[in-house]
Protein backbone atom coordinates (compact mmCIF):
# COMPACT_ATOMS: atom_id res chain seq x y z
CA UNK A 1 -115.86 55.93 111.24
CA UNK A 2 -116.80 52.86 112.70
CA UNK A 3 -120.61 51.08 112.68
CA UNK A 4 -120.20 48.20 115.15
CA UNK A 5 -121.21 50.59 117.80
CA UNK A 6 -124.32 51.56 116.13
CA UNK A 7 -128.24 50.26 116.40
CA UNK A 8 -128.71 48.58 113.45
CA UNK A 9 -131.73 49.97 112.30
CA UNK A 10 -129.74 53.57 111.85
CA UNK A 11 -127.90 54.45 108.67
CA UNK A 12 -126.13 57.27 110.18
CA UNK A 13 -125.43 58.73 113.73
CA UNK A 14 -124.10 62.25 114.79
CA UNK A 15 -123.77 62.63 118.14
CA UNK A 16 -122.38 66.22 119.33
CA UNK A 17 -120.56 66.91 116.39
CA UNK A 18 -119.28 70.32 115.88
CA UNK A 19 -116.50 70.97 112.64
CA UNK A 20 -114.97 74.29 113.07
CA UNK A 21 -112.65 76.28 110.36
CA UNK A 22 -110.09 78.15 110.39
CA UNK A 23 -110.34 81.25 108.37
CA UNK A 24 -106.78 82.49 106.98
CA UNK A 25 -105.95 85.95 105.89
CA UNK A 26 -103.98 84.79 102.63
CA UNK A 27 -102.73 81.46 101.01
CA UNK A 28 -99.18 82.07 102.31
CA UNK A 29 -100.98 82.28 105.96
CA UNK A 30 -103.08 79.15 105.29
CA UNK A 31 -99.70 77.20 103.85
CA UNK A 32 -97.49 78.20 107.04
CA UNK A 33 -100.51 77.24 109.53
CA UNK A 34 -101.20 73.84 107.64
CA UNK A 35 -97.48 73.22 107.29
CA UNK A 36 -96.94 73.99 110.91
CA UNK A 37 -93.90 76.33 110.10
CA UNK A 38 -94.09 78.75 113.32
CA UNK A 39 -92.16 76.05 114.93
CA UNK A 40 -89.55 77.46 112.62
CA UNK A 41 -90.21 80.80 113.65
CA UNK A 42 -92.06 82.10 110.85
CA UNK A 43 -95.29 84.03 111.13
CA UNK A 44 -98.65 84.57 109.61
CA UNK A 45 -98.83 88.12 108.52
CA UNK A 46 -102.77 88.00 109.81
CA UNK A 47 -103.88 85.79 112.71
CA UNK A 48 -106.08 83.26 111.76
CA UNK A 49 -110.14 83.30 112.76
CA UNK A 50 -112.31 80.38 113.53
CA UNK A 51 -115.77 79.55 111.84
CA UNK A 52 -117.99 77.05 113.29
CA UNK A 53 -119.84 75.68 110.33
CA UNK A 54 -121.59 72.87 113.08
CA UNK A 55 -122.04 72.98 116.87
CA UNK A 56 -122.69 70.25 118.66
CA UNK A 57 -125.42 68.68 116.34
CA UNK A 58 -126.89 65.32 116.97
CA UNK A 59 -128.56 63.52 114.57
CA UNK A 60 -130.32 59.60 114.40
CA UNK A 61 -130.94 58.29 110.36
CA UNK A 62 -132.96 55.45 110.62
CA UNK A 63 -132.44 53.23 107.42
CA UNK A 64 -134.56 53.35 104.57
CA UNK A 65 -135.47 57.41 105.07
CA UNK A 66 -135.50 60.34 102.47
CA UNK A 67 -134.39 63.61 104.39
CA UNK A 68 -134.49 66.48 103.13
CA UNK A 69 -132.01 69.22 104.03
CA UNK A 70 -132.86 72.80 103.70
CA UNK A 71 -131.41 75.84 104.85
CA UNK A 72 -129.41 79.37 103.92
CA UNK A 73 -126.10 79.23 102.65
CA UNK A 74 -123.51 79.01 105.04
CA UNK A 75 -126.21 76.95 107.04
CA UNK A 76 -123.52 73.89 107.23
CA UNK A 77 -125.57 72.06 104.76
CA UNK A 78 -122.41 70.75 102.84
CA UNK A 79 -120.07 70.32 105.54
CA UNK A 80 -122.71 67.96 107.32
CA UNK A 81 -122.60 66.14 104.26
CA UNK A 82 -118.66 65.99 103.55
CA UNK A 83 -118.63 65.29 107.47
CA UNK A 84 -121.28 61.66 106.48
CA UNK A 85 -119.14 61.00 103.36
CA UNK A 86 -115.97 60.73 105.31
CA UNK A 87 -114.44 63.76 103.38
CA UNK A 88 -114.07 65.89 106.83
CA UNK A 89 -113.78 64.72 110.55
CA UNK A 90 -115.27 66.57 112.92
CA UNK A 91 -113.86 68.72 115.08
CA UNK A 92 -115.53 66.86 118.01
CA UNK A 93 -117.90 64.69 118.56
CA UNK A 94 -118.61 61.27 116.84
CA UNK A 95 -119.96 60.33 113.36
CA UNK A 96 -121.25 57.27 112.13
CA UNK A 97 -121.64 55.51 109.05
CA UNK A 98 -123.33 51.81 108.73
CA UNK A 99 -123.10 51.13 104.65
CA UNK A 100 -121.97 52.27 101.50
CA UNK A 101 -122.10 55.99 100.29
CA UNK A 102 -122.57 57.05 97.15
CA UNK A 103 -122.30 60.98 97.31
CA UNK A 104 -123.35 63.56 93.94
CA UNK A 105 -121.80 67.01 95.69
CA UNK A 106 -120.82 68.67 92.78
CA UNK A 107 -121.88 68.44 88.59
CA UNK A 108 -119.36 66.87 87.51
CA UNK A 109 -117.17 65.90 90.50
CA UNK A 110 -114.88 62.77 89.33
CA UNK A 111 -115.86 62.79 86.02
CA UNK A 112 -113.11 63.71 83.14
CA UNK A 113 -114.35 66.46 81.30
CA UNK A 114 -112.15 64.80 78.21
CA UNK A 115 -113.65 61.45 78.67
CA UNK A 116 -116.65 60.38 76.95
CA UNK A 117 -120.16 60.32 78.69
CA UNK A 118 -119.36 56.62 78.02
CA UNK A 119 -115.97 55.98 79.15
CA UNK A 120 -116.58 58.00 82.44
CA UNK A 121 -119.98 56.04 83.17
CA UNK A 122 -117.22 53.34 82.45
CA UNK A 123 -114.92 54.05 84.67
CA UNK A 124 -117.47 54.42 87.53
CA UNK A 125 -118.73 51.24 87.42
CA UNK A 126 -114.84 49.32 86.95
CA UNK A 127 -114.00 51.51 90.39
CA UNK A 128 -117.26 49.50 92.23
CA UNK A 129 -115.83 46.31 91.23
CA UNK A 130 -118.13 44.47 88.92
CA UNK A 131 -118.88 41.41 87.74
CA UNK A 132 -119.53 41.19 83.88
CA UNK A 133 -123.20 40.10 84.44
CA UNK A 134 -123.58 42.95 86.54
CA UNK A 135 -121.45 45.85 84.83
CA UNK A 136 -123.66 44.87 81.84
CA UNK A 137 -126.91 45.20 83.28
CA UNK A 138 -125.78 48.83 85.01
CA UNK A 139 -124.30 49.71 81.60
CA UNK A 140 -128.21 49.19 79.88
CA UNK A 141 -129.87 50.76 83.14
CA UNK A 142 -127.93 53.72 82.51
CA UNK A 143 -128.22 54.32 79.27
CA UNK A 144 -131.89 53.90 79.26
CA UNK A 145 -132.07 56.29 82.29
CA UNK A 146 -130.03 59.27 80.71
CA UNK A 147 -131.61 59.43 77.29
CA UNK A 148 -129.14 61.06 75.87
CA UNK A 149 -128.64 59.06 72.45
CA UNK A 150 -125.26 60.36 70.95
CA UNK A 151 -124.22 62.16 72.78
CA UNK A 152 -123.39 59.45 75.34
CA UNK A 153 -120.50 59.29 72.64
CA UNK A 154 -119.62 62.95 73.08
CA UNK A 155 -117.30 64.89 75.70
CA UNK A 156 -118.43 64.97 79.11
CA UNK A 157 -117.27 69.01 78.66
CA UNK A 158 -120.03 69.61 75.78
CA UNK A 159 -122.81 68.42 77.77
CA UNK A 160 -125.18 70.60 79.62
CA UNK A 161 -125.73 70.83 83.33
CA UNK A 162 -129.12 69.53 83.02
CA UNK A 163 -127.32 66.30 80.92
CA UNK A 164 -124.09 66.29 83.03
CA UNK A 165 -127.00 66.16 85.84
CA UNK A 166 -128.64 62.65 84.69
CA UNK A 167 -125.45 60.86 83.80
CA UNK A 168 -124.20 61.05 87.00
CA UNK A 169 -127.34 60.64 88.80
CA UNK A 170 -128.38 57.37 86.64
CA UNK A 171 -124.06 56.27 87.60
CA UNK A 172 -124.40 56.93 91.23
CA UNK A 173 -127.77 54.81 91.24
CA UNK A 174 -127.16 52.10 88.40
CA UNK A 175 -125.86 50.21 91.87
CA UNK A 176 -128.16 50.21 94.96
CA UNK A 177 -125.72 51.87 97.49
CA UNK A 178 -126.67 51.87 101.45
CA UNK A 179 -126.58 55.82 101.96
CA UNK A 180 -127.02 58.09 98.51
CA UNK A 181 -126.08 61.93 99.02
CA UNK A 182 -127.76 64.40 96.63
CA UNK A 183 -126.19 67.99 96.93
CA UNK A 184 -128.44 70.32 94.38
CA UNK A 185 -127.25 68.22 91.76
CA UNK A 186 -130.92 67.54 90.78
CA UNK A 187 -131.53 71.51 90.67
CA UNK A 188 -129.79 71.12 86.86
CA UNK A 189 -132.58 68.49 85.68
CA UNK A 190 -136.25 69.20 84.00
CA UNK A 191 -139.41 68.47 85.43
CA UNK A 192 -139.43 65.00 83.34
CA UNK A 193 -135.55 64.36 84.88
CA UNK A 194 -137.14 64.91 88.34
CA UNK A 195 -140.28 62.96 87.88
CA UNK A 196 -137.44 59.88 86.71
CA UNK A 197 -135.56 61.02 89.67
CA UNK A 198 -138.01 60.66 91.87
CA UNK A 199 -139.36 56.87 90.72
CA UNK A 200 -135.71 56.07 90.75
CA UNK A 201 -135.25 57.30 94.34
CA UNK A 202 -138.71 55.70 95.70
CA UNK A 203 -136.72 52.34 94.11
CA UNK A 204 -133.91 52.76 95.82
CA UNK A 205 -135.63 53.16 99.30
CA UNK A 206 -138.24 50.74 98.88
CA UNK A 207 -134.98 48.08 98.72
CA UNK A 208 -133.68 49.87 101.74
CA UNK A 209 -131.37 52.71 100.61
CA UNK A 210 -131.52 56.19 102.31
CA UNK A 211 -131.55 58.97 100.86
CA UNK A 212 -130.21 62.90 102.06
CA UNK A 213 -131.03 65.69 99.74
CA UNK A 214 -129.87 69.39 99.77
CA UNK A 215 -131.81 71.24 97.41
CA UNK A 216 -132.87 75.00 97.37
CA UNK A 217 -135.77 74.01 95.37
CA UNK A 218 -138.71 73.29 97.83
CA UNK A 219 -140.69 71.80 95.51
CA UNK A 220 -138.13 69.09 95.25
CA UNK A 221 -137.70 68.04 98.85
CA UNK A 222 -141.78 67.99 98.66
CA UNK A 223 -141.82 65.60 96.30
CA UNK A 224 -138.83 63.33 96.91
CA UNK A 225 -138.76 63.55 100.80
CA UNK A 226 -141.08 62.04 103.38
CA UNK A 227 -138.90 64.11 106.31
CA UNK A 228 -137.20 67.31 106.36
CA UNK A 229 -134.34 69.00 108.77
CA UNK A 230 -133.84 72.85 108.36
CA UNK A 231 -130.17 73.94 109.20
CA UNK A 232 -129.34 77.28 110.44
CA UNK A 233 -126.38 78.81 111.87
CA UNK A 234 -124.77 75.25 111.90
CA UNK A 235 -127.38 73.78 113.96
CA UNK A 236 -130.69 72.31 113.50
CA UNK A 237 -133.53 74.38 114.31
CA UNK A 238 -136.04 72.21 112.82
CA UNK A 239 -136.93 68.22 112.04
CA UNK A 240 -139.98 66.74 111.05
CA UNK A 241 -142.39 66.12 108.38
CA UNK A 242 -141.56 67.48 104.81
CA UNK A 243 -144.41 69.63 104.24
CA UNK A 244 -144.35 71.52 107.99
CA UNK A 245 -140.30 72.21 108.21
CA UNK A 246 -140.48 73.32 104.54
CA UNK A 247 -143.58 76.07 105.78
CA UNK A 248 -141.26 76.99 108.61
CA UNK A 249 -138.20 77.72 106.67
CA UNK A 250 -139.93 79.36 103.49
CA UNK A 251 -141.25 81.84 106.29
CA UNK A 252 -138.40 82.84 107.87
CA UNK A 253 -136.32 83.18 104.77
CA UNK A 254 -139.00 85.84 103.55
CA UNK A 255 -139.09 87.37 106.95
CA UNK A 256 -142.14 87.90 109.58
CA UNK A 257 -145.20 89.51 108.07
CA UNK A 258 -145.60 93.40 109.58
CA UNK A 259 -148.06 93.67 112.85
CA UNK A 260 -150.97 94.94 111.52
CA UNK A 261 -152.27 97.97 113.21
CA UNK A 262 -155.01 97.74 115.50
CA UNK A 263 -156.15 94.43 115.26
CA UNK A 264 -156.61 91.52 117.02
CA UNK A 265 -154.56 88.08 116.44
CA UNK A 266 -156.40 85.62 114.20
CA UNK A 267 -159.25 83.86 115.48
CA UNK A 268 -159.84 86.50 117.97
CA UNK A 269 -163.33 88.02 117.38
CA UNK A 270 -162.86 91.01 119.78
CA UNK A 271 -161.73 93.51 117.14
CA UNK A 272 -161.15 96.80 117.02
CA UNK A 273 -164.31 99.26 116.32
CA UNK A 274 -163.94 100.99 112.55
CA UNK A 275 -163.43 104.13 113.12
CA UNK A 276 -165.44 105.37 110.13
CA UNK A 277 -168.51 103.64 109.33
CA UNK A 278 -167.85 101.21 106.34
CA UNK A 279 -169.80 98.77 104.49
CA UNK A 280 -168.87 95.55 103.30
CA UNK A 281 -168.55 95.05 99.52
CA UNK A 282 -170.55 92.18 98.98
CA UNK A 283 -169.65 89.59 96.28
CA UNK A 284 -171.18 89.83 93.54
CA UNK A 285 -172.14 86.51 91.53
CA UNK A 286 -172.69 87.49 88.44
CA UNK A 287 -172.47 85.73 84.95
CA UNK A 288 -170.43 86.51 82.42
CA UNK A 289 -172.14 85.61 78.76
CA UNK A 290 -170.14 83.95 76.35
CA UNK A 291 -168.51 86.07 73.32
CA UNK A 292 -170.61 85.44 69.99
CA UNK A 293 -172.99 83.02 71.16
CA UNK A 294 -176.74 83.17 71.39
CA UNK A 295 -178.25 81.61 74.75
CA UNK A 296 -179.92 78.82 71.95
CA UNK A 297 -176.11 78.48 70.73
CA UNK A 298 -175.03 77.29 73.89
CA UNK A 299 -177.67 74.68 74.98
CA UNK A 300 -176.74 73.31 71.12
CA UNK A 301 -173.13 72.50 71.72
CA UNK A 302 -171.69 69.00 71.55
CA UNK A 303 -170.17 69.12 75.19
CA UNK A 304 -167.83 65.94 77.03
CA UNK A 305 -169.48 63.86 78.86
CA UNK A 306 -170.53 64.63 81.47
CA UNK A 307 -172.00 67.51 80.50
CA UNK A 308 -171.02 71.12 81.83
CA UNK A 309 -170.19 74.40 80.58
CA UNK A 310 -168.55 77.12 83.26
CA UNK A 311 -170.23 80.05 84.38
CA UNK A 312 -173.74 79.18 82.73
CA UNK A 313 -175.86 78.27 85.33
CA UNK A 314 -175.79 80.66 88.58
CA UNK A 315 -175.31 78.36 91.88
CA UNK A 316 -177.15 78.62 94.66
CA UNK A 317 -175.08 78.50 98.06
CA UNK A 318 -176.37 79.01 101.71
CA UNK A 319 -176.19 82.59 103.47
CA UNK A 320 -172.43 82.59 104.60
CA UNK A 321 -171.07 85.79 105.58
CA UNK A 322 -167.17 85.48 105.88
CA UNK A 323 -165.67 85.63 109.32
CA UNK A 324 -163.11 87.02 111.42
CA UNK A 325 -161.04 85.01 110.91
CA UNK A 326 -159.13 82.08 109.11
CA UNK A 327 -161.12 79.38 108.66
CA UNK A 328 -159.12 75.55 107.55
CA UNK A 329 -155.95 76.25 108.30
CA UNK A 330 -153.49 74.29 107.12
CA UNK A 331 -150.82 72.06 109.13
CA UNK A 332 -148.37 74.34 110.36
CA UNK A 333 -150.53 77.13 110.40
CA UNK A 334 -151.12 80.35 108.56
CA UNK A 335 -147.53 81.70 107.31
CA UNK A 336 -147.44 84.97 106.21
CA UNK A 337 -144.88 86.69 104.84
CA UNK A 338 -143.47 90.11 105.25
CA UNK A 339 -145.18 92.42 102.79
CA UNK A 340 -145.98 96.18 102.28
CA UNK A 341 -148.49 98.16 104.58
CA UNK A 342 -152.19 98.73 103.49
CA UNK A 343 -154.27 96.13 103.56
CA UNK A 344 -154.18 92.33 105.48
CA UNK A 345 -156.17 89.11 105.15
CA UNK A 346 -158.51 88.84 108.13
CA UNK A 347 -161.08 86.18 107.48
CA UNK A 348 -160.98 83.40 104.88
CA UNK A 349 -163.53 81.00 104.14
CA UNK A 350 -165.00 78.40 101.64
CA UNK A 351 -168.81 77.74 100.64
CA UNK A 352 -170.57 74.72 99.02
CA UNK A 353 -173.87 74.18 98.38
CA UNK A 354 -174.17 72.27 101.48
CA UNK A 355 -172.49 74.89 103.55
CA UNK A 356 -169.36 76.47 104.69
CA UNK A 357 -166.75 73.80 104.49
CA UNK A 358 -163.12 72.47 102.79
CA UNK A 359 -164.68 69.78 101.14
CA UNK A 360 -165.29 70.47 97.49
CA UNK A 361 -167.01 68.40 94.60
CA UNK A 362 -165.66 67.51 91.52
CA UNK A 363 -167.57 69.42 88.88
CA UNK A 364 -170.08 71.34 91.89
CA UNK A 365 -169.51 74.95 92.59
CA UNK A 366 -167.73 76.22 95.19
CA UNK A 367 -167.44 79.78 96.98
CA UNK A 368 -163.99 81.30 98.03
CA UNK A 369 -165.20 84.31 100.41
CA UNK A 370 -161.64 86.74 101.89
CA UNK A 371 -162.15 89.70 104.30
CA UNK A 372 -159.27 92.14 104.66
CA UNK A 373 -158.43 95.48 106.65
CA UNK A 374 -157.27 98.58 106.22
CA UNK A 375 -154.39 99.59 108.20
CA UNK A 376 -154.92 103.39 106.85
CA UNK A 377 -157.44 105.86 105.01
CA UNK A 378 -156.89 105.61 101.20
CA UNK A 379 -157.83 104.35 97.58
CA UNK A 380 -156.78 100.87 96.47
CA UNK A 381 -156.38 99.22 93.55
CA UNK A 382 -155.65 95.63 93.74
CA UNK A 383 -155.47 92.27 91.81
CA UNK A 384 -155.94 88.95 94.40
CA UNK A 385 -153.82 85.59 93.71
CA UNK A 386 -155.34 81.90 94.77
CA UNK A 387 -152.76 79.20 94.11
CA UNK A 388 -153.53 75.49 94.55
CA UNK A 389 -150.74 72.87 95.13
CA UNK A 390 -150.83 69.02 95.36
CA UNK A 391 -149.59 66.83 98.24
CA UNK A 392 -146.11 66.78 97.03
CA UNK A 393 -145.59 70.54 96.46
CA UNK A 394 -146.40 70.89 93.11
CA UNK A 395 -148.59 74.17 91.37
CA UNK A 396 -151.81 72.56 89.97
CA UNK A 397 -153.55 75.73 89.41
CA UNK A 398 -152.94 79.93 89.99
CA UNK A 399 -156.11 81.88 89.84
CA UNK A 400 -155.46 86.03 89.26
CA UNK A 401 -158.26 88.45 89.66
CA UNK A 402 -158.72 91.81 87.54
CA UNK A 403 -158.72 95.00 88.84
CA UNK A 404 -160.43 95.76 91.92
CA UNK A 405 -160.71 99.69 92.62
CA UNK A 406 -161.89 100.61 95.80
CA UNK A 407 -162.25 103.11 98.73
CA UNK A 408 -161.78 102.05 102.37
CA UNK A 409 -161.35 103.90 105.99
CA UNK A 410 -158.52 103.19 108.55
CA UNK A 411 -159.79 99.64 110.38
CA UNK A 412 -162.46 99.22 107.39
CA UNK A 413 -163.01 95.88 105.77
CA UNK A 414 -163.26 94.87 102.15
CA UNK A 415 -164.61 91.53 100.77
CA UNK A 416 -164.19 89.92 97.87
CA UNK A 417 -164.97 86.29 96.58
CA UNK A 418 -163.60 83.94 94.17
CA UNK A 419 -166.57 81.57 92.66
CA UNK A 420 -165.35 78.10 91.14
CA UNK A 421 -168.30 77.80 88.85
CA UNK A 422 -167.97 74.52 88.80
CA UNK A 423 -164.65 73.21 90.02
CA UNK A 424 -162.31 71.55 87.75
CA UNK A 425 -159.85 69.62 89.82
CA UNK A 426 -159.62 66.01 90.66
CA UNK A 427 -160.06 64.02 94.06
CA UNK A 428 -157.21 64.92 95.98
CA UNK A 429 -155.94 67.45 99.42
CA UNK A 430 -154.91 70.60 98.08
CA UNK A 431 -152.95 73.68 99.67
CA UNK A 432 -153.83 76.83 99.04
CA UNK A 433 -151.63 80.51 99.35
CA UNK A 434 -153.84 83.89 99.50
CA UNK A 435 -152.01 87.25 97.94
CA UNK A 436 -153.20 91.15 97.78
CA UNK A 437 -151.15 92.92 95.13
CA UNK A 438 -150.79 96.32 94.07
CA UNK A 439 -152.27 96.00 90.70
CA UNK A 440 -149.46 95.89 87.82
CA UNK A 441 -149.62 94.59 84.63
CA UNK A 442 -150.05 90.60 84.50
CA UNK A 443 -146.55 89.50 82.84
CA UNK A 444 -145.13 90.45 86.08
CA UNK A 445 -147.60 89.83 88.75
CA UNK A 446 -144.97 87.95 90.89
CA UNK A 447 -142.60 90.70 91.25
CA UNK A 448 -145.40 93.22 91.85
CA UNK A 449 -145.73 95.08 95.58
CA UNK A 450 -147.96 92.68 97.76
CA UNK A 451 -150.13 93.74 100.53
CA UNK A 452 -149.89 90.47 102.22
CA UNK A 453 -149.28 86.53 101.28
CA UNK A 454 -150.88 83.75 103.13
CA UNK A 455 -148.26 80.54 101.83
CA UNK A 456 -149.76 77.13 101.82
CA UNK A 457 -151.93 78.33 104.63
CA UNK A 458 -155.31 76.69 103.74
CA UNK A 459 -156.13 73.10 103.26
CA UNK A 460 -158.97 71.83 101.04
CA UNK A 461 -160.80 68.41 99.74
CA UNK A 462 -161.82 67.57 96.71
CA UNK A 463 -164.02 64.62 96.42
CA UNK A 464 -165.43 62.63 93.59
CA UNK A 465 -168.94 61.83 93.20
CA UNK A 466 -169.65 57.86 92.92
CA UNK A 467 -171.36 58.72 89.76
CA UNK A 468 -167.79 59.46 88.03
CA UNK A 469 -165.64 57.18 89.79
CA UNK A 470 -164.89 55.57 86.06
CA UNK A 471 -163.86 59.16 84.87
CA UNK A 472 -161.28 60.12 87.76
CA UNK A 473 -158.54 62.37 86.49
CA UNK A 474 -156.57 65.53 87.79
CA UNK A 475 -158.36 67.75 85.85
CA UNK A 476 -161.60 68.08 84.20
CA UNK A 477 -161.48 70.06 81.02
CA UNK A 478 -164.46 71.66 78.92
CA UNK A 479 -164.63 70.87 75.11
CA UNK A 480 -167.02 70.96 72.16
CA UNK A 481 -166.69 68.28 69.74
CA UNK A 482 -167.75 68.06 66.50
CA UNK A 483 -169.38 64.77 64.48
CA UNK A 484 -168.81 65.00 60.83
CA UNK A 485 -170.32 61.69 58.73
CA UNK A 486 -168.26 62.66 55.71
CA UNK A 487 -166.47 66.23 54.21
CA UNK A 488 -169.92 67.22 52.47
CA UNK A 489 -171.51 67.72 55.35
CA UNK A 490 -168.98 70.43 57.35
């Protein structure tokens, strides 16, 4: 692979690369095909079959990127990878490579599963060719990276994944390559090895290293990409921001969401007539008192500063009735995902006191208001899921209703609200997902029938009043503490 053809502000080019395999009945067939032995006369038993793991894919890395790689297996994922590290050549078509690559394909690829944690970390750094200044200073880096005390002194073989996982990670980045190839290697670490991970990575790029990652774990590419590319079928269907390709992909690998039956696509208020007349359940906003404590109990507590306790005081919000249809959708749009018949999301909305809007207050109520339809006659009982996640992916909160029992006609609506009384999360854009389950028991809520799932559909604001700017945090917790001058007096 050569780079003096190559712009130099691109870390790798593909330009109509296609690798294609050739599939062998048995070993003996692969052995005579790779050995060429038909020249001798001798046959495969089977004729051989050809797999194109890439077709003609074209791709620019600009230096200094984190791409994330996501798609099915059998996608060509790895092979596009093997193709960058030089392991494969293409079939046709041109790759090229401007820098160093440090590649993590496999846990524990090149490392002696006899050898030491040490003596392998050892090894790695003698093959780059260091000085002693510098093999000493990627000796400590490591070390302190890994965290694995004695066992560093221990057989590679005894360690975990999730260990086996950070050793080589904190080898393959002790020394700033050009390129560094992650292949679901960081699927074995914690949420702490990530969060290292990820500092480590941001590092690394900041000095002008670029970064590919496969991972199956969406949450990761979230937080450790800025750019995604979704392989299918050994091509690339999709390239562009993180957050949207990772939507895309997480929809069609859970299938389109059924057609619901006689109604109108989203935002379209010319909807179908109900067929039997049916009232809307209104929500109601009532207070639930607090277990054991008398209303003089409550106004007596020793509450953080500032001062709040949820659900006491009932909020006042302006006359909103919910619409329609889906009201701040998120980048990418409303996903939904394939789901059981019954019931679908129609309208979605969110009201503050000053209104229907996205943007919420720190500590100030806030309304969550969802219309659905029925796609038949019948009795329902359902639980109703609100999950919030942060800019890079992650679940901040998951909100579960209790049982809601209810009768509705064919083409009939049901509403229901969700009240954050007040809300507890910090300054920040948040996603949301909307759910309708069959109602199961809670312990397994995710694996319970849905009527429909709106994925990181909905975008919302949180802002922090001036008043609190000292106090900003992710999440505002309620507590009651208690002042005690000395033992006699508890």
């Amino acid at each position: 692979m050569s780079s003096s053809t190559m712009h130099e502000s691109l870390a790798i080019r593909l330009q109509n690369v296609s690798k294609i395999y050739k599939l062998h009945g048995s070993q003996s067939d692969q052995l005579i095909d790779v050995l060429r032995l038909q020249r001798f006369g001798i046959k495969t038993k089977t004729p051989s079959k050809e797999f194109a793991a890439l077709t003609d894919v074209s791709l620019d890395v600009p230096r200094g990127h984190r791409i994330g790689i996501v798609g099915r297996n059998g996608a060509g994922k790895t092979t596009l990878l093997k193709l960058i590290c030089g392991n494969f050549a293409p079939t046709s078509g041109e790759v090229e490579v401007n820098g160093t690559v440090q590649a993590l394909m496999n846990i524990g690829l090149g490392f002696h599963p006899e050898y030491t944690g040490r003596e392998n970390v050892e090894a790695s750094l003698q093959y780059n060719g260091l000085g002693r200044e510098e093999y000493q200073n990627a000796m400590e880096g490591i070390i302190d990276f890994c965290e694995l005390g004695d066992f560093l002194d221990q057989p590679f073989k005894t360690y975990s994944l999730g260990m086996q996982a950070r050793l080589m990670f904190a080898a393959a980045t002790a020394i700033r390559p050009d390129i560094l190839i992650v292949d679901e290697v960081l699927g074995a670490g914690d949420a702490y090895f990530v969060a290292k991970s990820k500092a480590r990575v941001e590092k690394l790029v900041s000095s002008g290293c670029t970064m590919l990652l496969v991972s199956h774990s969406m949450q990761q590419v979230l937080e450790l990409c800025d750019e995604a590319i979704w392989l299918d079928q050994g091509g690339i269907k999709m390239r562009g921001e993180a957050f949207l390709v990772v939507k895309a992909y997480e929809e069609s690998l859970y299938g389109p969401i059924n057609k619901v039956s006689h109604t109108a696509p989203v935002g379209n208020t010319n909807l179908p007539k109900v067929l039997h007349e049916q009232k809307e359940v209104s929500v109601v906003e009532s207070v639930s008192k607090p277990l054991n404590r008398g209303a003089e109990d409550i106004f007596n507590l020793r509450l953080q500063d500032p001062q709040f306790c949820p659900h006491i005081e009932i909020p006042v919000f302006p006359a909103v009735t919910c619409p329609d249809e889906l009201k701040f959708i998120a980048p990418g749009g409303a996903s939904r995902w394939d789901a059981s018949a019954g019931l679908k999301i129609l309208g979605f909305t969110i009201v503050t006191e000053q209104g229907e809007t996205n943007k919420l207050v720190v500590m100030r109520p806030a309304k969550f208001l969802i219309k659905m339809m029925a796609e038949f006659d019948g009795d329902f009982e359902c639980r109703y899921g609100i999950v919030f996640f942060d800019h890079m992916g992650s679940c901040v909160a998951r909100i579960v209703s209790p049982l809601d029992k209810f009768t509705v006609s064919k083409d009939g609506f049901h509403q229901v609200g969700m009240l954050l009384n007040p809300n507890q999360l910090g300054p920040g854009e948040y996603i949301l997902s909307l759910s309708i389950h069959k109602f199961g028991a809670l312990e397994v809520f995710n694996s319970t029938p849905r009527y429909d799932l709106i994925n990181r559909g909905f975008q919302v604001h949180v802002e922090m009043p001036e008043s609190l700017a000292a106090l900003s945090a992710n999440f505002y917790h309620t507590a009651e503490w208690c002042f005690h001058l000395n033992q006699e007096t508890e």
